[in-house]
C-alpha atoms as a PDB file:
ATOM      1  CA  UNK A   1      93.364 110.064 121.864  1.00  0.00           C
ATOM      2  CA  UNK A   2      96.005 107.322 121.560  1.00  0.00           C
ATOM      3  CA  UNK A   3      98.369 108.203 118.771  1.00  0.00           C
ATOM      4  CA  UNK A   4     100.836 105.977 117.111  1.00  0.00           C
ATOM      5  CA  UNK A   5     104.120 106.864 116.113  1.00  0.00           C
ATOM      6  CA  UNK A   6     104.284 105.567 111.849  1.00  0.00           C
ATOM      7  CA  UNK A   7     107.361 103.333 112.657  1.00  0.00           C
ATOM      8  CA  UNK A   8     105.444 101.263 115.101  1.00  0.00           C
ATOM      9  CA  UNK A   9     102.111 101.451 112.872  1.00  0.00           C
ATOM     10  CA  UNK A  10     104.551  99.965 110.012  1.00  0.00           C
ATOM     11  CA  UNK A  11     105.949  97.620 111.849  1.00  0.00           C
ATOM     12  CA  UNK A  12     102.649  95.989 113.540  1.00  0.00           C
ATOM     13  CA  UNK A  13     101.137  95.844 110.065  1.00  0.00           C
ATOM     14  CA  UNK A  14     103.926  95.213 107.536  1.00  0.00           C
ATOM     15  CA  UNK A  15     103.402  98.081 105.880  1.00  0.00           C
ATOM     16  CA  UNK A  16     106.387  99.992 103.869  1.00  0.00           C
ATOM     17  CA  UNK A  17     107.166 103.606 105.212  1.00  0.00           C
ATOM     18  CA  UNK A  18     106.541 105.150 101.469  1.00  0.00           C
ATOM     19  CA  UNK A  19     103.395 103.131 100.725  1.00  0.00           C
ATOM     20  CA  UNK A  20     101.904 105.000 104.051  1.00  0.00           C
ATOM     21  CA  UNK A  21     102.829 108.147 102.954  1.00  0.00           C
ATOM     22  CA  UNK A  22     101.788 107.041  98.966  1.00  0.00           C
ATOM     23  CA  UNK A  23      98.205 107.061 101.189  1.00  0.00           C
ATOM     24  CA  UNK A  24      98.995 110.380 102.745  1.00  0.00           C
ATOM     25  CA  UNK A  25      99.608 112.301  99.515  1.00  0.00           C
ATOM     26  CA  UNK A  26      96.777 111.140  98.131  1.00  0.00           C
ATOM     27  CA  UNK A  27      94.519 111.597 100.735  1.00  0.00           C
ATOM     28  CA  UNK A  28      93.545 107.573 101.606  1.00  0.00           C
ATOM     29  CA  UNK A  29      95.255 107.549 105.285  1.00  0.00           C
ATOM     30  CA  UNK A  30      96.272 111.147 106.248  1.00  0.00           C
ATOM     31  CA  UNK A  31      98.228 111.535 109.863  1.00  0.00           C
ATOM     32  CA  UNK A  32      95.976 112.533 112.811  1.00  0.00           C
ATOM     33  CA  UNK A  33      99.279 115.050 113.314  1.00  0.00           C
ATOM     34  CA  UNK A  34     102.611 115.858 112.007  1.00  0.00           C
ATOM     35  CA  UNK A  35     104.880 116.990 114.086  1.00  0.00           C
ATOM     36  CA  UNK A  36     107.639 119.854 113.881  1.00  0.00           C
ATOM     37  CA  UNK A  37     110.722 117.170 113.095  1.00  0.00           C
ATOM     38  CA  UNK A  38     108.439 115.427 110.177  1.00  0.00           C
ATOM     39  CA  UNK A  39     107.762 112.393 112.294  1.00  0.00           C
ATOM     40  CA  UNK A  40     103.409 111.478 111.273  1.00  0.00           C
ATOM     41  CA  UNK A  41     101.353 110.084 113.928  1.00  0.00           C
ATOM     42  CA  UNK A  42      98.838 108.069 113.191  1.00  0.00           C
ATOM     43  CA  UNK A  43      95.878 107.261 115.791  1.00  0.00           C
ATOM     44  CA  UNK A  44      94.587 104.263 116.938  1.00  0.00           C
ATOM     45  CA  UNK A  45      91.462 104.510 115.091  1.00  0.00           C
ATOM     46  CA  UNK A  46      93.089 104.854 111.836  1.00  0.00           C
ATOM     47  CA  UNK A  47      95.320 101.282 112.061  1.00  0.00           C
ATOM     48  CA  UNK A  48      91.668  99.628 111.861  1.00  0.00           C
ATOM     49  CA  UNK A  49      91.197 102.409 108.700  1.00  0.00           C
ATOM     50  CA  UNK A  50      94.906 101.073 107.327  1.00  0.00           C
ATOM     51  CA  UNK A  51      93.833  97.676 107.796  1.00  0.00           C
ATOM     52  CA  UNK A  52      90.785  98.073 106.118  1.00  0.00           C
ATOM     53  CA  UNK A  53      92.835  99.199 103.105  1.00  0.00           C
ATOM     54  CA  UNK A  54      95.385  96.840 103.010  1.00  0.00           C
ATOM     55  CA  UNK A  55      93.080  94.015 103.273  1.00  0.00           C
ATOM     56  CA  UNK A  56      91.164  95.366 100.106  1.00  0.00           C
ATOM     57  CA  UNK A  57      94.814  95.804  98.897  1.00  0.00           C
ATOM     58  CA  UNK A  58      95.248  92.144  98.921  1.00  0.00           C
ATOM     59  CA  UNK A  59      91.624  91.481  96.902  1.00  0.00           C
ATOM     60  CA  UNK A  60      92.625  93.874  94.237  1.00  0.00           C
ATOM     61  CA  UNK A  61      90.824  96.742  94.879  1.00  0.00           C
ATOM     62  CA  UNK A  62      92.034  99.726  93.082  1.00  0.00           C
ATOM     63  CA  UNK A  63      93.346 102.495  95.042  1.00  0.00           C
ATOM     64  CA  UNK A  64      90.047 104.749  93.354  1.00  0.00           C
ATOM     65  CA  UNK A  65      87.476 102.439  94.702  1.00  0.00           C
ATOM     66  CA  UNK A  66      88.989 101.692  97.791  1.00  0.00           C
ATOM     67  CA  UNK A  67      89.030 105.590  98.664  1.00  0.00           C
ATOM     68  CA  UNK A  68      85.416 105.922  97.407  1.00  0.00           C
ATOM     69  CA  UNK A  69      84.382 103.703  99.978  1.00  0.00           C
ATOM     70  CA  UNK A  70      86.393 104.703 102.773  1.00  0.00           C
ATOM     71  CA  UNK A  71      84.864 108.055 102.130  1.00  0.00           C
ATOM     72  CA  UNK A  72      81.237 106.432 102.766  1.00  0.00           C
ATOM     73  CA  UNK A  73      82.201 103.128 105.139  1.00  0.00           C
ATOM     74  CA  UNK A  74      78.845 101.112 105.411  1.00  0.00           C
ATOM     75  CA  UNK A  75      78.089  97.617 105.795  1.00  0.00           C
ATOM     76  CA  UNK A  76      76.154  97.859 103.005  1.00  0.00           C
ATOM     77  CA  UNK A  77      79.038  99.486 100.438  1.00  0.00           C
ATOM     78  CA  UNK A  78      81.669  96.971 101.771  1.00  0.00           C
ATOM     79  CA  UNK A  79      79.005  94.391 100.449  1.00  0.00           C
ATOM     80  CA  UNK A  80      78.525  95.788  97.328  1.00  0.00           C
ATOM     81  CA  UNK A  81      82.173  96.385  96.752  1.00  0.00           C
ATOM     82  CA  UNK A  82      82.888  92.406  97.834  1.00  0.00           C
ATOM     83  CA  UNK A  83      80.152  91.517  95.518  1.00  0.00           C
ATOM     84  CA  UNK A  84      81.837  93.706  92.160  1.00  0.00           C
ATOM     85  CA  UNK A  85      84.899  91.717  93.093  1.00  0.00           C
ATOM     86  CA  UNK A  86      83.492  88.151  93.489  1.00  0.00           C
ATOM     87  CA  UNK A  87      81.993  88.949  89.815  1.00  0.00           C
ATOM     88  CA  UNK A  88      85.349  90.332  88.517  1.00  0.00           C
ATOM     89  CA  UNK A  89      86.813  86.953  89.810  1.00  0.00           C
ATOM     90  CA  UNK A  90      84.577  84.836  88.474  1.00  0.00           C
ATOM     91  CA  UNK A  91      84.730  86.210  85.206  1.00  0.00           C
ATOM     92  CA  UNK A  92      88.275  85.617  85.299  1.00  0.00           C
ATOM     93  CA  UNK A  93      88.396  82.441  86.471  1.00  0.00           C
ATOM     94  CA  UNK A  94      86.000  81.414  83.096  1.00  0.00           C
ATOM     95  CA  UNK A  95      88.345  82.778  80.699  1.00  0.00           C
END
């Protein structure tokens, strides 16, 4: 398994160093391993998990509902969860 170090996993995604462990401690993005000297590895898998959440990051998905679905990833629940959002919006948009 390719593991990647969390400096290079915030750096290739512009992610800040506390927000990434924010994820840890609450159990969104844990480490595949943590190593004796504190340093968190991440693996390769899991950037396309932290991408995932930082793109529903950017469309306002709560930190609640984006862990509900990561817990249960289907095409069908990303769907649903895009839908609740384009209805949010456009009820915004009209007031």
């Amino acid at each position: 398994m390719r593991i990647i170090k969390i400096l290079l996993l915030v750096f290739l995604l512009d992610i800040n160093k506390k927000t990434l462990m924010w994820y840890d401690e609450i159990g969104l993005l844990k480490p595949a391993c943590i190593k004796e000297n504190g340093y968190r590895y991440y693996s390769y898998q899991q950037s396309a998990a932290l991408e995932t959440i930082l793109m529903l990051r950017e469309m306002n998905v709560s930190l609640d509902e984006i862990k509900q679905f990561m817990e249960n990833r289907t095409i069908d629940n990303f769907g649903s969860l895009l839908q609740e959002k384009i209805i949010e919006l456009n009820r915004t948009i009209s007031h």
